[in-house]
Protein backbone atom coordinates (compact mmCIF):
# COMPACT_ATOMS: atom_id res chain seq x y z
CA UNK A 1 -12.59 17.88 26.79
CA UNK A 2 -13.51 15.24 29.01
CA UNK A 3 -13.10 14.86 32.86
CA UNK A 4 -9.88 12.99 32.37
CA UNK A 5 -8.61 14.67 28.99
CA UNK A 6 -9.22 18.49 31.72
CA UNK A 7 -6.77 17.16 34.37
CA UNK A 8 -3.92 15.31 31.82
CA UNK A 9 -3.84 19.40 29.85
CA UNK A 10 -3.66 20.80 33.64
CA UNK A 11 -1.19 18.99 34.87
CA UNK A 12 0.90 18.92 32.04
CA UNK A 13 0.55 22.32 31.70
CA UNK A 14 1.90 23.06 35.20
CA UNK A 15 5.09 20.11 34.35
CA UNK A 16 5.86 22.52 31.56
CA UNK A 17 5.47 25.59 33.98
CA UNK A 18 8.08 23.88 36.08
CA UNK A 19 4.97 24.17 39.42
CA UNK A 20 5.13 20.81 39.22
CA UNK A 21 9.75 19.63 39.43
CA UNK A 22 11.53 16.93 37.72
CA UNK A 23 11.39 13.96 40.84
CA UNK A 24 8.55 15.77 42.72
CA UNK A 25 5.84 13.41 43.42
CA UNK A 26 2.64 14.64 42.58
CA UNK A 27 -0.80 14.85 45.10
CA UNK A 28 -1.86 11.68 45.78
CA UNK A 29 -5.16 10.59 44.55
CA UNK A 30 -7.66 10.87 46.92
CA UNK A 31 -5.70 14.41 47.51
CA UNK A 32 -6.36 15.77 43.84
CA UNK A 33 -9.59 14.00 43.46
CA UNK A 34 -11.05 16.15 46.54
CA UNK A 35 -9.19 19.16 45.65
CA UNK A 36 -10.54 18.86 41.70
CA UNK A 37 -14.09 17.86 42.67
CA UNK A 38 -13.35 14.21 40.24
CA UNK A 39 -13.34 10.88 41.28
CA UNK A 40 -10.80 8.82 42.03
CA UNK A 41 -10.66 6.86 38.99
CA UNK A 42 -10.72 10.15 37.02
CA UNK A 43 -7.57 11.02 38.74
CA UNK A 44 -6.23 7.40 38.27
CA UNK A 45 -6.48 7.00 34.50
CA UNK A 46 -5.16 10.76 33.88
CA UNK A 47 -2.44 9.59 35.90
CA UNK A 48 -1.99 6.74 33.98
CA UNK A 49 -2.02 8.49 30.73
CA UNK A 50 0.75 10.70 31.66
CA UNK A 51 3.10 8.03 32.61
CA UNK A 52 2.60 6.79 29.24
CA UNK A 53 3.36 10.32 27.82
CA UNK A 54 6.50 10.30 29.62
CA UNK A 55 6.02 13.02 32.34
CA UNK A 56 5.39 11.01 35.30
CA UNK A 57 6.75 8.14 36.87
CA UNK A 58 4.80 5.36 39.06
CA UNK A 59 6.61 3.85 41.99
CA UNK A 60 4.54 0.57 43.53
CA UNK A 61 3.30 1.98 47.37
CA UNK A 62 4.99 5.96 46.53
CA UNK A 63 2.63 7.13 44.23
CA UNK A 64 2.84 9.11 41.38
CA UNK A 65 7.02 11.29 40.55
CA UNK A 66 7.77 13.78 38.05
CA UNK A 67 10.04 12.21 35.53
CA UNK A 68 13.31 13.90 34.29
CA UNK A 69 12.63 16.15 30.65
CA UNK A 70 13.71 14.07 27.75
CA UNK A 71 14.72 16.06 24.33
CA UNK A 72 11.46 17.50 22.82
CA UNK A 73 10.25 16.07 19.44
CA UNK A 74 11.75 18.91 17.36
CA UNK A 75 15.13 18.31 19.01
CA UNK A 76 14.86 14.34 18.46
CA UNK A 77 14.09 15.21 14.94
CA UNK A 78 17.13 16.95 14.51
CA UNK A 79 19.06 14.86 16.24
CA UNK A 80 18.00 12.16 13.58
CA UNK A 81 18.55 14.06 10.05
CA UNK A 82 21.70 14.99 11.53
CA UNK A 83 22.73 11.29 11.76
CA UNK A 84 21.37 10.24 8.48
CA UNK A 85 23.52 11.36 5.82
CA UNK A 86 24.33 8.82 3.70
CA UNK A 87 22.43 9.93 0.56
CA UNK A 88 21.19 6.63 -1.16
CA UNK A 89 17.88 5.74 -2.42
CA UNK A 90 15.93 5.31 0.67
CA UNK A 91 17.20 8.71 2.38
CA UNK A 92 14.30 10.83 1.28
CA UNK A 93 11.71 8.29 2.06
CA UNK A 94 13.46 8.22 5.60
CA UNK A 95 13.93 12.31 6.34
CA UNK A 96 10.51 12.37 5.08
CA UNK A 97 9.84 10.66 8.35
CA UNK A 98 12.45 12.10 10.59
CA UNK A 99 9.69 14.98 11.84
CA UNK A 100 11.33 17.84 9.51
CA UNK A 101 8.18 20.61 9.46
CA UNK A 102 6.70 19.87 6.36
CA UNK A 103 6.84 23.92 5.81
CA UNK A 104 10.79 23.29 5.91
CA UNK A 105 10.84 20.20 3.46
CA UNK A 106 10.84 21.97 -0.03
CA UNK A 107 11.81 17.90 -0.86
CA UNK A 108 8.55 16.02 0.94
CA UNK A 109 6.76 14.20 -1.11
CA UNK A 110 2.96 14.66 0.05
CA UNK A 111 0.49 17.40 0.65
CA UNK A 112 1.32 19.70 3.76
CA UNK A 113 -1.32 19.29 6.70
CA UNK A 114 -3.03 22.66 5.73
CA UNK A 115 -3.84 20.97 2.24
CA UNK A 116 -4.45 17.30 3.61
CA UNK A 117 -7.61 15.48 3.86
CA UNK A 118 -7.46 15.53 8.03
CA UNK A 119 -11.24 16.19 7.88
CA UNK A 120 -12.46 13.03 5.73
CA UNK A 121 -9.71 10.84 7.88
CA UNK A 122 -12.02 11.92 11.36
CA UNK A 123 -15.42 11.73 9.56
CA UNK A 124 -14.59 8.65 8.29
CA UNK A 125 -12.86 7.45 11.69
CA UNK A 126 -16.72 8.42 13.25
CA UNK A 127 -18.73 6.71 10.60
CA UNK A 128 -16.31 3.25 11.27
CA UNK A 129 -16.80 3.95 15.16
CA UNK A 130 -20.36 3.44 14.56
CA UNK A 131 -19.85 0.32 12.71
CA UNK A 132 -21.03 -3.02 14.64
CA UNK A 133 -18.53 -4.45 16.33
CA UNK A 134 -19.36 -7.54 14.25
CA UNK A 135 -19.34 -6.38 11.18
CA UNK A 136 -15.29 -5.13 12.31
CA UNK A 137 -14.26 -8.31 13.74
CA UNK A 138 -14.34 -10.75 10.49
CA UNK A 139 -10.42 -11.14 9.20
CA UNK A 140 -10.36 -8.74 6.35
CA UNK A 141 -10.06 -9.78 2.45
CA UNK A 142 -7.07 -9.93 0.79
CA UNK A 143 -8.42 -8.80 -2.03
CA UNK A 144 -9.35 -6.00 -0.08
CA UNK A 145 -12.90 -4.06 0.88
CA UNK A 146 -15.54 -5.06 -1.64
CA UNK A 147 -17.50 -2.17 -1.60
CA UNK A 148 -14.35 0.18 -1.90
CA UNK A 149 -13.20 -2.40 -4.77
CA UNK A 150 -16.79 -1.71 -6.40
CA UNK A 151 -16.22 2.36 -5.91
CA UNK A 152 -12.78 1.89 -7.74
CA UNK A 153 -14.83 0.08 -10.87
CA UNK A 154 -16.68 3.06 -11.50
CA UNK A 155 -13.92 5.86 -10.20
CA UNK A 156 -11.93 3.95 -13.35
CA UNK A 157 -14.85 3.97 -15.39
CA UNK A 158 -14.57 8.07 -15.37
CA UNK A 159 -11.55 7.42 -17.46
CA UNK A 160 -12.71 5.10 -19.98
CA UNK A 161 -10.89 1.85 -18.27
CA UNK A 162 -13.84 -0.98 -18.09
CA UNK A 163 -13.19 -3.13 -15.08
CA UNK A 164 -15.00 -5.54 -12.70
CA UNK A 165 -14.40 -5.40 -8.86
CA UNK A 166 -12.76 -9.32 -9.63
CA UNK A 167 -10.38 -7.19 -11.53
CA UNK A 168 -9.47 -4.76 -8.70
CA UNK A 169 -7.07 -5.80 -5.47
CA UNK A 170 -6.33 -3.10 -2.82
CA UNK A 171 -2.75 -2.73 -1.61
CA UNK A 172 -1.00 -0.61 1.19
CA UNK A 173 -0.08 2.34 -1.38
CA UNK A 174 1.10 1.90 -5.16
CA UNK A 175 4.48 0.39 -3.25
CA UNK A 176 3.06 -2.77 -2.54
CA UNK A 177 0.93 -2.68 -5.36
CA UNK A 178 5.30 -2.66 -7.44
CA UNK A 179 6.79 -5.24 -4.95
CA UNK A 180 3.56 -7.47 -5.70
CA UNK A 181 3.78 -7.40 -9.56
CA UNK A 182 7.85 -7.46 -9.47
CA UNK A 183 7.80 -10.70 -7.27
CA UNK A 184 5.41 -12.28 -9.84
CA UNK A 185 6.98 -11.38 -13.20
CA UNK A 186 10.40 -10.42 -12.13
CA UNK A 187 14.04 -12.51 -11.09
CA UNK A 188 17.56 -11.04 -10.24
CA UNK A 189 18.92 -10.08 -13.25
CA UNK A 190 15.53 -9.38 -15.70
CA UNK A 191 15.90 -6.17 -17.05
CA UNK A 192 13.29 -2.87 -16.98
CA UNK A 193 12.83 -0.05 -18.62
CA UNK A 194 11.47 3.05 -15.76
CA UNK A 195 11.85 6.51 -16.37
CA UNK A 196 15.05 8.83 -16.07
CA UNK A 197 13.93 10.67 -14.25
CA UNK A 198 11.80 8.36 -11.54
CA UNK A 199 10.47 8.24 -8.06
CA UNK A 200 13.20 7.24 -5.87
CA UNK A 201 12.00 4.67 -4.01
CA UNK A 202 10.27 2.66 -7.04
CA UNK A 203 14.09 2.62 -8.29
CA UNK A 204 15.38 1.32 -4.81
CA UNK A 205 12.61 -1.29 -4.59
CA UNK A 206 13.67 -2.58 -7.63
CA UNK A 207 17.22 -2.30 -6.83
CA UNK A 208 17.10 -4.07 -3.95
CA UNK A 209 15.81 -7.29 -6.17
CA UNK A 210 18.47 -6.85 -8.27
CA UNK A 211 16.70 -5.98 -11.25
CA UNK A 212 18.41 -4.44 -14.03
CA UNK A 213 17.26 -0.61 -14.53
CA UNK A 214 17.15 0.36 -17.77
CA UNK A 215 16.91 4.46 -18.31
CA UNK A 216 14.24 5.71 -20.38
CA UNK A 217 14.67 9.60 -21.03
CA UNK A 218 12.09 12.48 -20.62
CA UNK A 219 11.41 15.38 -22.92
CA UNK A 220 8.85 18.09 -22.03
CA UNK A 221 6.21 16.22 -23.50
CA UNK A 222 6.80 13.33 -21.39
CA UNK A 223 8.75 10.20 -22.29
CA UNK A 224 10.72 9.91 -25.30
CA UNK A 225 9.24 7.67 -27.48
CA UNK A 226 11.80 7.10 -30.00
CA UNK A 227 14.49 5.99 -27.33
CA UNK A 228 11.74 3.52 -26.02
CA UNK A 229 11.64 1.96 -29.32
CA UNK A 230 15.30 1.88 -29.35
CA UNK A 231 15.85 0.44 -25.71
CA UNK A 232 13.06 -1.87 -25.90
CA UNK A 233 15.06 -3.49 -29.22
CA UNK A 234 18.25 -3.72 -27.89
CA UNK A 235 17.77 -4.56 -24.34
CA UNK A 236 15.32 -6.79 -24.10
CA UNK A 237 13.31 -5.55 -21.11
CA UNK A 238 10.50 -7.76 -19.72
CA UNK A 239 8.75 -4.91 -18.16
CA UNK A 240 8.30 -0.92 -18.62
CA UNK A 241 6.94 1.12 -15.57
CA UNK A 242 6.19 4.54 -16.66
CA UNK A 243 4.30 7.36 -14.24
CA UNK A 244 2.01 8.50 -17.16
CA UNK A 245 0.25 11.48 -15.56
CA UNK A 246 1.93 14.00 -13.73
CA UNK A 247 4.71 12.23 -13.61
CA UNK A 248 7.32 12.05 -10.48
CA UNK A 249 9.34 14.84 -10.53
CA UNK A 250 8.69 16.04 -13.83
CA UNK A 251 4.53 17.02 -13.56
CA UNK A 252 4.46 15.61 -17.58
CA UNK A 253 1.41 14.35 -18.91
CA UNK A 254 1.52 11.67 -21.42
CA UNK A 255 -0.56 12.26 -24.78
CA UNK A 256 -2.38 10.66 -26.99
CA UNK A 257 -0.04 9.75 -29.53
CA UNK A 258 2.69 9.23 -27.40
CA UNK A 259 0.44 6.79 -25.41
CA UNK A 260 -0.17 4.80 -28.91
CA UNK A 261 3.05 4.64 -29.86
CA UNK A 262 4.20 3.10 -26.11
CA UNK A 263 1.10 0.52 -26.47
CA UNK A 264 2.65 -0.30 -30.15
CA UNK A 265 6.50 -0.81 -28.97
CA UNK A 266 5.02 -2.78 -26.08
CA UNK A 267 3.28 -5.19 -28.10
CA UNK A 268 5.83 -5.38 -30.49
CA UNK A 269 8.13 -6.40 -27.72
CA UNK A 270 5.95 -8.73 -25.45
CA UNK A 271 6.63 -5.76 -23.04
CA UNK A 272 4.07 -5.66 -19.46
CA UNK A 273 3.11 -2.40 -19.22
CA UNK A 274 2.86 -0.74 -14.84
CA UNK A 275 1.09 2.58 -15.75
CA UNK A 276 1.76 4.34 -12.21
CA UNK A 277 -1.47 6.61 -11.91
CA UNK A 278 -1.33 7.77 -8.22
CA UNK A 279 -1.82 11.10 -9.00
CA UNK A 280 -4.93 10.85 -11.59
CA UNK A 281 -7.01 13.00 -8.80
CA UNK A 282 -4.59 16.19 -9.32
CA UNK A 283 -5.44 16.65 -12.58
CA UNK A 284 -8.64 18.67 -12.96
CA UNK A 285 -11.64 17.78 -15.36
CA UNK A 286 -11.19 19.15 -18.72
CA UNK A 287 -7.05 18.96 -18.79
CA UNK A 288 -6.25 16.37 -21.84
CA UNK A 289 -4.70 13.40 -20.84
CA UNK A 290 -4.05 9.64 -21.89
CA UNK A 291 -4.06 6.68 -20.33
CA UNK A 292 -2.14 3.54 -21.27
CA UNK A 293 -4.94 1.18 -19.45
CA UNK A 294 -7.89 2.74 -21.35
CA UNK A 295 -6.70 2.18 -24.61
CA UNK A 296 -5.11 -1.04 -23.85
CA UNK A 297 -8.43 -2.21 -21.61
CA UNK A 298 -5.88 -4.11 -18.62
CA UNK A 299 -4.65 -6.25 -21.16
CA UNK A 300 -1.23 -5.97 -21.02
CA UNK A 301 -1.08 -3.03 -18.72
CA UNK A 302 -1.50 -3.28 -15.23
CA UNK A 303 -2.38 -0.41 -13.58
CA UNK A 304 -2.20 1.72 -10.63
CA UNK A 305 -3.50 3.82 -8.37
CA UNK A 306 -3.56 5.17 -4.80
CA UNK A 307 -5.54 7.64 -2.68
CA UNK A 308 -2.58 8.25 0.19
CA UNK A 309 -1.19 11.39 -1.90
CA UNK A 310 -4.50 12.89 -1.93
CA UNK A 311 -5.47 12.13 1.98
CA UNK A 312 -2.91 11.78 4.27
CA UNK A 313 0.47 9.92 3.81
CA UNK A 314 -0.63 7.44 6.99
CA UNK A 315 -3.71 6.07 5.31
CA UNK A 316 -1.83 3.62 2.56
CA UNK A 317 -4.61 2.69 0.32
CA UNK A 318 -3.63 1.62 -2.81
CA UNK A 319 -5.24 -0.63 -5.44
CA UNK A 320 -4.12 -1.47 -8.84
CA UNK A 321 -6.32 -3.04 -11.82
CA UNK A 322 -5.69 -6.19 -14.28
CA UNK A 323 -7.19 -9.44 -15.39
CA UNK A 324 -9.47 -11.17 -13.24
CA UNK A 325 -6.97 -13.95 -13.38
CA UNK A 326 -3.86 -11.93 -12.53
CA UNK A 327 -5.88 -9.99 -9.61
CA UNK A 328 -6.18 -13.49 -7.97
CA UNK A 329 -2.98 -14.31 -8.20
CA UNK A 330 -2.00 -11.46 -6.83
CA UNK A 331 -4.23 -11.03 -4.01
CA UNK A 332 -2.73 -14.80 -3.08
CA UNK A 333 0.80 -13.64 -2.55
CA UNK A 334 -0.81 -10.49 -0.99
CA UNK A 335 -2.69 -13.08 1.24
CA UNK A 336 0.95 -15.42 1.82
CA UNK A 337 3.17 -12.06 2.40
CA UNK A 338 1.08 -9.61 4.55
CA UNK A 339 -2.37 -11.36 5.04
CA UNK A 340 -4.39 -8.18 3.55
CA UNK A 341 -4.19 -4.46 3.69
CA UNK A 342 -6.53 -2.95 6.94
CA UNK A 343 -9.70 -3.09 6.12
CA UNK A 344 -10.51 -0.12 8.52
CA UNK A 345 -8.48 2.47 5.99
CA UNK A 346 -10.09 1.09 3.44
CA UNK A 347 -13.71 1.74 4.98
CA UNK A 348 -12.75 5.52 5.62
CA UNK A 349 -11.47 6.08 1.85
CA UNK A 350 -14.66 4.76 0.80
CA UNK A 351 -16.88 6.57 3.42
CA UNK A 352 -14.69 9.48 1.42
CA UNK A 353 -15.38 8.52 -2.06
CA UNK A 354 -19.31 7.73 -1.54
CA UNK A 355 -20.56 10.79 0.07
CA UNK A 356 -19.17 13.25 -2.46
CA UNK A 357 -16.66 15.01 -0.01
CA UNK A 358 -13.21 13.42 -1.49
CA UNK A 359 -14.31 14.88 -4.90
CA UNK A 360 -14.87 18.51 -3.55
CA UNK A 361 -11.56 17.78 -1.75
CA UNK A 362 -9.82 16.88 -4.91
CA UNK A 363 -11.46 20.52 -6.25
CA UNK A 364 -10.40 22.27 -3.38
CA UNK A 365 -6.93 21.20 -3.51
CA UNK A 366 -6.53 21.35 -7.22
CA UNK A 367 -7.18 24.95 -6.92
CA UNK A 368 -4.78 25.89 -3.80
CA UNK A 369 -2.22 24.76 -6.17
CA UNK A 370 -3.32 26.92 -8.97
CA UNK A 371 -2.93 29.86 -7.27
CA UNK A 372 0.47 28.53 -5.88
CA UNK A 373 2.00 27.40 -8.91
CA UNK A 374 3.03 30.23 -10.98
CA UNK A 375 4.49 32.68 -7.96
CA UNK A 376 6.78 29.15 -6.88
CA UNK A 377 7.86 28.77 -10.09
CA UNK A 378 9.06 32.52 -10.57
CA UNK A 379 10.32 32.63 -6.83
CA UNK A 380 12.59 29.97 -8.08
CA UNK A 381 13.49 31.44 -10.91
CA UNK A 382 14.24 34.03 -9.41
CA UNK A 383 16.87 32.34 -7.72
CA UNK A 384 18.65 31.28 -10.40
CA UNK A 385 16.61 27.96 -11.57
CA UNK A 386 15.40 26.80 -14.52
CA UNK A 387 12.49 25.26 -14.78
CA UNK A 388 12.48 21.78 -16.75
CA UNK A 389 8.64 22.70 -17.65
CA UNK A 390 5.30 24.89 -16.44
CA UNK A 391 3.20 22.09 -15.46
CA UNK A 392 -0.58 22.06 -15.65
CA UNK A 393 -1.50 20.67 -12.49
CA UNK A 394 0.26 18.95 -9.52
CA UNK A 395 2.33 20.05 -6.76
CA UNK A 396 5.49 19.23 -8.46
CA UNK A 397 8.58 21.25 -10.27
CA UNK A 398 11.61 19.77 -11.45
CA UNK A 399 14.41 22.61 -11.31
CA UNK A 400 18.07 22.91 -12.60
CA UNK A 401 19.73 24.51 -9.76
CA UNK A 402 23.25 24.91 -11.60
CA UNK A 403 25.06 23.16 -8.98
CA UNK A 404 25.19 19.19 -7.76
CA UNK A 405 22.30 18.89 -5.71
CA UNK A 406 23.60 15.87 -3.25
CA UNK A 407 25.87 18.85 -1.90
CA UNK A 408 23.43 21.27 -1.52
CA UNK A 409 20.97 18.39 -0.13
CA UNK A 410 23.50 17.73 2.64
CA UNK A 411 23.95 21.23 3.56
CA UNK A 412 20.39 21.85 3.90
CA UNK A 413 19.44 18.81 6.15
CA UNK A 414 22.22 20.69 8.37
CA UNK A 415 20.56 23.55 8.58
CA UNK A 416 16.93 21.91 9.19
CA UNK A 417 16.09 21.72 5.67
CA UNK A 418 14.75 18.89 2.86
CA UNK A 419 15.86 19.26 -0.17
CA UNK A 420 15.05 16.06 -3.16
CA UNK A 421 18.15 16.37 -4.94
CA UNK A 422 18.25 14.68 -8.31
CA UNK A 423 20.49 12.05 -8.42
CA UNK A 424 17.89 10.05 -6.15
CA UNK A 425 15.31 10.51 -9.09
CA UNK A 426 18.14 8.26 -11.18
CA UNK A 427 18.24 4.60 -11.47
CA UNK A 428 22.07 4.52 -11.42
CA UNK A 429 21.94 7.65 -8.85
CA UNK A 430 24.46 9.78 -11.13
CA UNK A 431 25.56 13.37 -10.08
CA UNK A 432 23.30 15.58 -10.59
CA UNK A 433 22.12 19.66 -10.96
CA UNK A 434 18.55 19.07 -10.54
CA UNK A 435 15.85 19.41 -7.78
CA UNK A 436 12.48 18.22 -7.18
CA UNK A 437 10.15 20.99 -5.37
CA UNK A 438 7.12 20.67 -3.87
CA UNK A 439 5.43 24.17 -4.31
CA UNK A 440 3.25 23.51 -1.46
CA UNK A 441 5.80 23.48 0.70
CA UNK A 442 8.39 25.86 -0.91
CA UNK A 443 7.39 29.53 0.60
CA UNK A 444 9.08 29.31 3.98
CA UNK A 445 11.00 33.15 3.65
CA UNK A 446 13.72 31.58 5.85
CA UNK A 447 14.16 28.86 3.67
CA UNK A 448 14.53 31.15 0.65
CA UNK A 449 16.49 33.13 2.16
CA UNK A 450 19.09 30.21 3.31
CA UNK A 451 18.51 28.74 -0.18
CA UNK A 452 19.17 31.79 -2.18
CA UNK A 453 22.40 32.44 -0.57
CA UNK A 454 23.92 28.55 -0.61
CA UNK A 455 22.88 28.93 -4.07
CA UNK A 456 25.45 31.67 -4.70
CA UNK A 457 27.92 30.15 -2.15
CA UNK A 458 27.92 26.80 -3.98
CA UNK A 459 28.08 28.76 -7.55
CA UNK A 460 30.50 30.33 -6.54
CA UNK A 461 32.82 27.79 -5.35
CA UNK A 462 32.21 25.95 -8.81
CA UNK A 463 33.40 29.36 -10.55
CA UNK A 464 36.57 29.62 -8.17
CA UNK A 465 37.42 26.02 -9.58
């Protein structure tokens, strides 16, 4: 540690230790500059930092007090789930923020820290710290980072969709990448076919425009095809948004021939297609599995991808793929509603993606969930859930707990827990038995425990009735 960084961890250290008392004013600075053998300005900025920390206080002519404790960040983080419990379609996006350990969110959405890409976020940080300070001060593209956009041409390439970096814009996450394309093709009332299950907050987004959700069920082998047909007659749906591989909460994998016949109804419809890809890099090499976009070449499918789930949730980098035309025109309202994504994020994902670590991250992670998978699933099992399949890869399991989830949801945010209860996973948010799991952050014995026996409580009470 640095000078500075030494004497913030020592005094704060001796704050915690109570040497140093709630209203006490600490040594003046010449004082602990001669008794620390630093110079005044070393004293002076560690001073400052603490004040901004929040354990000292700085009174013009007095020098430097001891503030009061305030709550400590788990507490605040309780404090919050414990005031949001309205269960709607933004409440797990929101808990998922609230500070709940992601070892006690069975519901979180992302990779726990032990599994996250923490080290390619600081090499990358290093390798833009060395970056001219000219070459960092230009306003950034809305179209986004060329020479990421030229990575993403040949990371699409792998899977057989040809595409020039005109065709590529870069968004903050596969969210903006929705609200872009919905604002475009999309009005209050339009009608769209997304999946039954789907990702929450996809559904709210398009709630909140007051677009008509159309339900599209899922089998085992991924959507059903023959209800598509049937919807996509009846309803007359401008769009179709479909999570094709490892889908979101389900882990399906869309085949081949499902794949045609989705491309075929589409057609037949004058259907756009949003093939939500975002987690194409937890699939390893050699498991089949199809892609609307490659067989349809961005012609009528747009599609999407995102490298936040496989990083860190805090670096949004997104991008999605169409016509050159339509990437224009979409990188304009980019440019009209945000300006353009941070071109600093985008510099560390390609930093990532050039020098061959992301891909040995990808490899690395892929197999910590191997070995995970198959204990979580018979752990929960074991508990009395069924499972709705074995996926091949992911971190995801879609369970039928036997009892409405919303109530057990509630009941676990009391007791410091995330659940993702299934109704959220419906576009018209109807009761519901089923839970999403993330297995890599489902082992938590206390958890169990306090799961298994709600379980029983809950089952129970639904026997009793």
């Amino acid at each position: 540690m640095t000078l500075v960084e030494q004497l913030v961890h020592w005094a704060e250290h001796r704050i915690q230790e109570q040497v140093f008392r709630p209203g006490m004013r600490m040594p003046s600075v010449r004082q602990l500059a001669t008794d620390r053998g630093v110079s005044r300005s070393t004293v002076v900025e560690a001073y400052e930092r603490l004040v901004v920390r929040g354990h000292l206080q700085a009174r013009r002519g007095s020098g430097f007090f001891v503030r009061e404790p305030t709550a400590s960040p788990a507490k605040r983080a309780r404090t919050a789930t414990v005031r949001t419990q309205t269960i709607d379609m933004g409440w797990l996006i929101r808990n998922m923020q609230s500070g709940i350990p992601a070892d006690m969110s069975p519901g979180f959405g992302y990779l726990p820290p032990a599994l996250c890409g923490g080290d390619l976020i600081k090499a990358g940080l290093r390798s833009v710290a060395a970056t001219s300070g000219m070459q960092l001060s230009h306003a950034a593209l809305a179209q986004g980072y060329a020479p990421l956009r030229e990575q993403i041409t040949r990371k699409l390439a792998e899977i057989e969709i040809a595409a020039t970096p005109a065709q590529v814009l870069t968004t903050s996450g596969a969210t903006q990448a929705i609200d872009l394309i919905v604002r475009k093709y999309l009005r209050p009332g339009d009608s769209v076919i997304v999946g039954n299950p789907a990702w929450s907050a996809q559904l709210g987004t398009l709630s909140m425009m007051g677009i008509n959700l159309i339900s599209l069920p899922y089998t085992q082998q991924g959507p059903d095809v023959q209800a598509l047909a049937d919807l996509a007659a009846t309803c007359k749906p401008k769009m179709l948004i479909l999570n094709t591989v490892l889908h979101n909460p389900t882990s399906t994998v869309l085949s081949s021939a499902a794949a045609y016949q989705i491309l075929r109804i589409a057609e037949a419809h004058d259907m756009i297609i949003v093939e939500d890809d975002i987690y194409a890099d937890f699939l390893p090499a050699g498991v089949p599995a199809a892609r609307l976009a490659s067989l349809d070449q961005l012609k009528r499918v747009i599609y999407l991808g995102s490298f936040s789930k496989m990083l860190v949730p805090n670096i949004r980098v997104g991008f999605l793929a169409t016509t050159a035309d339509i990437a224009e025109s979409l990188g304009n309202q980019k440019l009209l509603t945000s300006l353009a994504t941070p071109e600093i994020n985008e510099r560390i994902v390609y930093r990532a993606l050039t020098e061959g670590s992301y891909r040995k991250h990808c490899q690395r992670v892929q197999s910590a969930l191997d070995e995970l998978r198959e204990p979580v699933f018979k752990r929960m099992e074991s508990l009395g859930m069924k499972a709705f399949c074995r996926p091949q890869a992911g971190y995801q399991g879609w369970f039928d707990a036997g009892v409405d989830t919303i109530q057990l949801a509630a009941l676990a945010l009391e007791a410091g827990y995330l659940l993702a209860p299934g109704a959220l996973f419906s576009p018209m948010q109807t009761p519901s038995t089923w839970l999403r799991m993330n297995i890599a952050t489902s082992q938590n014995p206390e958890m169990l425990i306090w799961l298994d026996k709600t379980l029983v409580k809950l089952r129970q009470r639904g026997s009793d009735c």
